[in-house]
N, C-alpha and C. Protein backbone atom coordinates (compact mmCIF):
# COMPACT_ATOMS: atom_id res chain seq x y z
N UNK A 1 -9.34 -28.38 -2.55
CA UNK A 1 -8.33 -29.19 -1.91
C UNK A 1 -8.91 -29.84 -0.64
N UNK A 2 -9.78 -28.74 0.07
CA UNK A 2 -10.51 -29.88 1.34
C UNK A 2 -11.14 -30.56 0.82
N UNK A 3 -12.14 -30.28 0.14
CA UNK A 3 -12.98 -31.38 -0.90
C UNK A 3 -12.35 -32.24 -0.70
N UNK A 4 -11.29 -32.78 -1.76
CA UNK A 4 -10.66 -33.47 -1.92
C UNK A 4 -10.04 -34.67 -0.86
N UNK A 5 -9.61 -33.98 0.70
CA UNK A 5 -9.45 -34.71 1.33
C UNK A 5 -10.96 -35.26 2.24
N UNK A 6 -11.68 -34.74 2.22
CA UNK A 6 -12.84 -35.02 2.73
C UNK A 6 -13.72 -36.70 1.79
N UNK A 7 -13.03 -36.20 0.61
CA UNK A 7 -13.50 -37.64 -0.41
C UNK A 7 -12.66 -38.15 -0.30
N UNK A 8 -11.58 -38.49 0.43
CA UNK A 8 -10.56 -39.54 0.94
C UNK A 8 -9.26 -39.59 -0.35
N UNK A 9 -9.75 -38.69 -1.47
CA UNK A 9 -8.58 -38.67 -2.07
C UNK A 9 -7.35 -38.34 -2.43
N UNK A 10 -6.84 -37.74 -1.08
CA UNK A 10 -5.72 -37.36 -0.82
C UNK A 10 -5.51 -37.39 0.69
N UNK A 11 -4.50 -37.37 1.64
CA UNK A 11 -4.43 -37.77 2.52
C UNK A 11 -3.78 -36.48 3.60
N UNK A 12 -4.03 -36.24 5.11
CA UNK A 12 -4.27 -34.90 5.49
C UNK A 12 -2.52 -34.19 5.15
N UNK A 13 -1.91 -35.42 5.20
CA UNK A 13 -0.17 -34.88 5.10
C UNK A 13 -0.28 -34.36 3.90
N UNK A 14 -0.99 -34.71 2.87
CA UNK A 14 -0.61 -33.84 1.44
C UNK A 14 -1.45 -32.80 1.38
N UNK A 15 -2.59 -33.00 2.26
CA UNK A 15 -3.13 -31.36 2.00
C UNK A 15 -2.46 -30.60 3.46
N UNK A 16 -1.81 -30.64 4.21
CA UNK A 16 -0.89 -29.85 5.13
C UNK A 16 0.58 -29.06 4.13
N UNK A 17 0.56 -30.01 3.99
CA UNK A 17 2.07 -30.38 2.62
C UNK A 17 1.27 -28.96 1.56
N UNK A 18 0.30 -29.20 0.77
CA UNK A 18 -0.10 -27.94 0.10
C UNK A 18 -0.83 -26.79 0.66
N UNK A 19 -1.28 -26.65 1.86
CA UNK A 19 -1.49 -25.10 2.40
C UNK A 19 -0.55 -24.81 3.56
N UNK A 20 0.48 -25.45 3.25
CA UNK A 20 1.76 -24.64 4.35
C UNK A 20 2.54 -23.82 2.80
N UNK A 21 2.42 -24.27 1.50
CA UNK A 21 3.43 -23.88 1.01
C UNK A 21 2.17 -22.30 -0.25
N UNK A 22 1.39 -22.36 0.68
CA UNK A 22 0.39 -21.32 -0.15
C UNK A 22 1.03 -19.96 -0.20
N UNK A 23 0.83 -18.97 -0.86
CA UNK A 23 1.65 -17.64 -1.18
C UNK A 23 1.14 -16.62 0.00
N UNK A 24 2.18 -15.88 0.38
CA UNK A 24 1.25 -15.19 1.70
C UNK A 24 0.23 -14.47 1.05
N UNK A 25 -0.13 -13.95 -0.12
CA UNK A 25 -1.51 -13.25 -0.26
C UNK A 25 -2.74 -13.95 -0.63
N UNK A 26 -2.66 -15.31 -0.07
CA UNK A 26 -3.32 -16.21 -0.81
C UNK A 26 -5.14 -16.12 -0.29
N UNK A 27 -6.03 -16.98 -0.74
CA UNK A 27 -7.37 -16.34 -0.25
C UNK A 27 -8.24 -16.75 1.34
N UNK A 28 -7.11 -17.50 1.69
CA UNK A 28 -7.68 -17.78 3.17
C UNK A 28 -6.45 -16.54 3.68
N UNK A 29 -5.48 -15.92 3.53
CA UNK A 29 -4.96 -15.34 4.76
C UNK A 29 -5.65 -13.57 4.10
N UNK A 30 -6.36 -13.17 2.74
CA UNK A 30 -6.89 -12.59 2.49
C UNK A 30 -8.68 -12.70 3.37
N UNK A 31 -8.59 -13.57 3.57
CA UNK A 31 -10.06 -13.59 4.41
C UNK A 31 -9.73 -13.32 5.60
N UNK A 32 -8.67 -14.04 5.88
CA UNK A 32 -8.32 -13.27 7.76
C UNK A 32 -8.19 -12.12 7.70
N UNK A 33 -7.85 -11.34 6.80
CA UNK A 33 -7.20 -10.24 6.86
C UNK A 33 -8.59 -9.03 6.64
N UNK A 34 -9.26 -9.78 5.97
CA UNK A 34 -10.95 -9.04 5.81
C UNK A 34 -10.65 -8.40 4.77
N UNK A 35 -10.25 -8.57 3.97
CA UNK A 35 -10.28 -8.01 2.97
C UNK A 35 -9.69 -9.07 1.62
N UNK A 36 -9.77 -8.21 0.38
CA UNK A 36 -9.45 -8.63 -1.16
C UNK A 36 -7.96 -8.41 -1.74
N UNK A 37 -7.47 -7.64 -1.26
CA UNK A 37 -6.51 -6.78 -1.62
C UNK A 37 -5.47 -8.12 -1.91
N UNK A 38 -4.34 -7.78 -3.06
CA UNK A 38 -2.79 -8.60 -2.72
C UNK A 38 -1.85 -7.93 -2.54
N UNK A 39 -1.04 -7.83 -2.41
CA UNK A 39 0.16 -6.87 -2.46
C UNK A 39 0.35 -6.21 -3.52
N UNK A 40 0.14 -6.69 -4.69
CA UNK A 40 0.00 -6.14 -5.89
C UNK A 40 -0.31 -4.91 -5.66
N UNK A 41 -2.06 -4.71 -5.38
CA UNK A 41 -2.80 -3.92 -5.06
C UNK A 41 -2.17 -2.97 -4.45
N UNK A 42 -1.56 -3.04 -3.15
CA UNK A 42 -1.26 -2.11 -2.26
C UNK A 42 0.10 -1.74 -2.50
N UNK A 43 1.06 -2.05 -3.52
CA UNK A 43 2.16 -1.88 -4.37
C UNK A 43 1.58 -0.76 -5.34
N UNK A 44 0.09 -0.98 -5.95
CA UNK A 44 -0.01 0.08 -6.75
C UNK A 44 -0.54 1.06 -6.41
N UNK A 45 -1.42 0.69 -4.94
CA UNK A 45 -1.79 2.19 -4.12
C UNK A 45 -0.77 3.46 -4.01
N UNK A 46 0.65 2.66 -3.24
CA UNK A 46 1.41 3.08 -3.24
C UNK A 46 2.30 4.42 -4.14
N UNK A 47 2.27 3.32 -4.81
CA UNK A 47 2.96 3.79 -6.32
C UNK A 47 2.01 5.17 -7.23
N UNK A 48 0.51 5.52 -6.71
CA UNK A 48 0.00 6.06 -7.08
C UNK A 48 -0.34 7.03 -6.47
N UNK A 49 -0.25 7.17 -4.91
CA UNK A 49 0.36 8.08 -4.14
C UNK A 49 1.65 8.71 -4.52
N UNK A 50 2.48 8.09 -4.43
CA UNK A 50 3.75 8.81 -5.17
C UNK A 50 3.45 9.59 -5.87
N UNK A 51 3.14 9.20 -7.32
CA UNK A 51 2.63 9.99 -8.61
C UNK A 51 2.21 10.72 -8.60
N UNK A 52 1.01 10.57 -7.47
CA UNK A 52 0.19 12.22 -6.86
C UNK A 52 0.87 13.03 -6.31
N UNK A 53 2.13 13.27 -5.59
CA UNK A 53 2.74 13.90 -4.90
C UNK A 53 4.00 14.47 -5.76
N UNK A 54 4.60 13.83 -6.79
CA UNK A 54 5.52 14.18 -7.45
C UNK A 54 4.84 15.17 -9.01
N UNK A 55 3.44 14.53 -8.91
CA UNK A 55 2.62 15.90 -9.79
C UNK A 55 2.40 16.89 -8.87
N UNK A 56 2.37 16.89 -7.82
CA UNK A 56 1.98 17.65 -6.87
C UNK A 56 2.92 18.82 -7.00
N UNK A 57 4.27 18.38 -6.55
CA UNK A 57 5.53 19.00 -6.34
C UNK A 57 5.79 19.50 -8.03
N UNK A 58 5.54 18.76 -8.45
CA UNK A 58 6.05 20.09 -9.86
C UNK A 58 5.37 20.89 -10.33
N UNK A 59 3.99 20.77 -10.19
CA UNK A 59 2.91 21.83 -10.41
C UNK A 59 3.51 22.99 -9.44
N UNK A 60 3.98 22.54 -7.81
CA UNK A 60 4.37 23.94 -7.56
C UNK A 60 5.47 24.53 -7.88
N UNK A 61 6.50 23.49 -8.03
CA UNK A 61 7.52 24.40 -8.51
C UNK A 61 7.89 25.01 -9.78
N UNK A 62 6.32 24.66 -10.69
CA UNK A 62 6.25 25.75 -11.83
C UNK A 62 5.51 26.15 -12.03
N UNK A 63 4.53 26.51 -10.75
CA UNK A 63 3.65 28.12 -11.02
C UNK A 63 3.78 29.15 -9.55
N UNK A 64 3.66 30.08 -10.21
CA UNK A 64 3.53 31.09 -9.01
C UNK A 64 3.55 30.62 -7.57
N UNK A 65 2.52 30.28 -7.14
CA UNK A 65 1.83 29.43 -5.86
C UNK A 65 3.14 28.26 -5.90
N UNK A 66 3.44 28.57 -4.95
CA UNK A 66 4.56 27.47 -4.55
C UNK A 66 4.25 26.56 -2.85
N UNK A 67 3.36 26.78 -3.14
CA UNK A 67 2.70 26.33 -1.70
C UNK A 67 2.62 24.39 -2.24
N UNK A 68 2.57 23.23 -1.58
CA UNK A 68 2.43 22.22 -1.95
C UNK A 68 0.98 21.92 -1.29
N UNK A 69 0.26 21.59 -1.72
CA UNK A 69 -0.80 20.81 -1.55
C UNK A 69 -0.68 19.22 -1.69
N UNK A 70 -1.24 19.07 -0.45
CA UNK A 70 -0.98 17.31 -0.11
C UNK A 70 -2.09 16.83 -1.07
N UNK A 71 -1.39 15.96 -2.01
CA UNK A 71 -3.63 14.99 -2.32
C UNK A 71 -3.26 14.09 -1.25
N UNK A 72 -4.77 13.56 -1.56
CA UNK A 72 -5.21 12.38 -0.21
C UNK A 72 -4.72 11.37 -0.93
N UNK A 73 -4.07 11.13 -0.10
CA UNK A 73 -3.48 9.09 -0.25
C UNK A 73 -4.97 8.04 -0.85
N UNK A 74 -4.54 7.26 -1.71
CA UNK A 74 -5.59 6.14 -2.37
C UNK A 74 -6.02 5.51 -1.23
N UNK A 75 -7.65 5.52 -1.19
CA UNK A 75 -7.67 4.32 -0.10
C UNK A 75 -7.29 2.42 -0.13
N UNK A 76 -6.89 2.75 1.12
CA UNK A 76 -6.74 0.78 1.05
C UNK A 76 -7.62 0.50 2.62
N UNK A 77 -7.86 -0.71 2.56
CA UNK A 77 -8.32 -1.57 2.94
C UNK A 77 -7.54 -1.59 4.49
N UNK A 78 -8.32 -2.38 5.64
CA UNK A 78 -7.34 -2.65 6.62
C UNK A 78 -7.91 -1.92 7.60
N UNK A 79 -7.01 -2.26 8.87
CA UNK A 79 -7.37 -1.44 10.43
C UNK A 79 -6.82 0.07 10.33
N UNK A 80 -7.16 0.69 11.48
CA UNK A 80 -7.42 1.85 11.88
C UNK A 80 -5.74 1.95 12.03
N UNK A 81 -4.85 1.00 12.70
CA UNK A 81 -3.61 0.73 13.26
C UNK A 81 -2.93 1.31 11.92
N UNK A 82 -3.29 0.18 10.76
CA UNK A 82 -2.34 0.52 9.64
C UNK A 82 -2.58 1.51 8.57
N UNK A 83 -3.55 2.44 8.99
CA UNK A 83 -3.80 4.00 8.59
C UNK A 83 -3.78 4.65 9.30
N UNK A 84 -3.31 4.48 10.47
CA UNK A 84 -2.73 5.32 11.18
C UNK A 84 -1.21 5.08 10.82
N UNK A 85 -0.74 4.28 10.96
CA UNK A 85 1.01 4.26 10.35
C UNK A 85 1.20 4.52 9.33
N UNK A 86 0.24 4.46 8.04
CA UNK A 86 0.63 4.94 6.82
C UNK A 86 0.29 6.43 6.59
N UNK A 87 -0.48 7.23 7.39
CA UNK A 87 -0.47 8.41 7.45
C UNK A 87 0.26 8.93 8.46
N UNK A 88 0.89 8.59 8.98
CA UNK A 88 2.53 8.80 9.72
C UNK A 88 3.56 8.73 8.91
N UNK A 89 3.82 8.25 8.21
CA UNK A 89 4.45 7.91 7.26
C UNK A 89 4.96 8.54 5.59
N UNK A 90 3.50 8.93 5.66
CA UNK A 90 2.91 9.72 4.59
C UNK A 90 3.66 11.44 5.00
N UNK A 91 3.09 11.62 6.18
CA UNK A 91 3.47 12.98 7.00
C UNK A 91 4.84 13.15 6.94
N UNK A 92 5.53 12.23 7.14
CA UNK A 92 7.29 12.43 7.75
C UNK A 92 7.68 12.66 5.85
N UNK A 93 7.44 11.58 4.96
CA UNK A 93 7.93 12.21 3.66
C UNK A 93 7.57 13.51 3.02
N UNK A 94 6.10 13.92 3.48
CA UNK A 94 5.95 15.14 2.73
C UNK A 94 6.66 16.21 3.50
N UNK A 95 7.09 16.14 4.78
CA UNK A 95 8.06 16.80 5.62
C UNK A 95 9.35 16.80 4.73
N UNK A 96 9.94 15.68 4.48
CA UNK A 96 11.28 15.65 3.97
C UNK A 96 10.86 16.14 2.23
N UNK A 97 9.87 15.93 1.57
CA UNK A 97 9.80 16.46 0.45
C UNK A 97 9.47 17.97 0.44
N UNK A 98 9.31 18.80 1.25
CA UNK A 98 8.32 20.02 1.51
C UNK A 98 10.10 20.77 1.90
N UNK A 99 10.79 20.36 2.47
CA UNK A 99 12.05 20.45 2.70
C UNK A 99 12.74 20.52 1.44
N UNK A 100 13.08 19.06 0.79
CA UNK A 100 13.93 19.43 -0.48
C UNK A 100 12.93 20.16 -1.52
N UNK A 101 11.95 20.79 -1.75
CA UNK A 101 11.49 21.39 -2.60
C UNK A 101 11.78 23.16 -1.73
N UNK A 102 11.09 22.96 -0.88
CA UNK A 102 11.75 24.85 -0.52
C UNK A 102 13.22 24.83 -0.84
N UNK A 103 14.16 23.82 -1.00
CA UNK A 103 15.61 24.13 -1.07
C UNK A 103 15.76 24.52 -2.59
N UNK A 104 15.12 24.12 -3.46
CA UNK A 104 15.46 23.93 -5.26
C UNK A 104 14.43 25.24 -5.29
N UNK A 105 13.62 25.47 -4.70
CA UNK A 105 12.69 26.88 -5.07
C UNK A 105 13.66 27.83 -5.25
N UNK A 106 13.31 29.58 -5.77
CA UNK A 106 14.24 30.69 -5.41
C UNK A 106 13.89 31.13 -4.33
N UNK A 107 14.96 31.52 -3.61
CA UNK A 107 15.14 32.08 -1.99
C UNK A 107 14.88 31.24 -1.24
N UNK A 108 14.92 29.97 -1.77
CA UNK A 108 14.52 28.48 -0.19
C UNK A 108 15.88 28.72 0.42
């Protein structure tokens, strides 16, 4: 598309006009961002954390050992800032899950 305006064949209002209306995961705000990732991606990190934690939680609440073991969160991409908030985050649910599972255990 710069190409394009650089060979005079399109004019700067229509290429303003097409990278104002670009998708936010698009590959210039993926380069600011230093990384590859789309939301997609970090939708399925997510989502796969979960999975780990809800295998987690039923493995203990059907064997002996009722202790929960955290797995480690999937890595993603990004600053120190936003792994630090997502392992804040991470912490406060396995709090509230570590909670409703001692309650459904016997003698929670």
């Amino acid at each position: 598309m710069i190409a394009a305006y650089w060979r005079g064949e399109i004019t700067l209002r229509k290429l303003r006009v097409c990278t104002q209306n670009l998708p936010a995961d698009n590959a210039i705000a993926r380069a600011a961002a230093k990384h590859s990732w789309r939301d997609t991606e970090f939708l399925l990190a997510e989502i796969g954390d979960r999975v780990g934690l809800l295998v987690e939680m039923t493995r203990a609440a059907n064997t002996e050992d009722h202790s929960l073991h955290t797995p480690e969160p999937l890595p993603r991409p990004g600053n120190e800032e936003r792994k630090a908030a997502e392992e804040k985050e991470f912490q406060r649910n396995k709090a509230v899950m570590d909670k409703d599972l001692a309650q459904l255990l016997p003698g929670g």
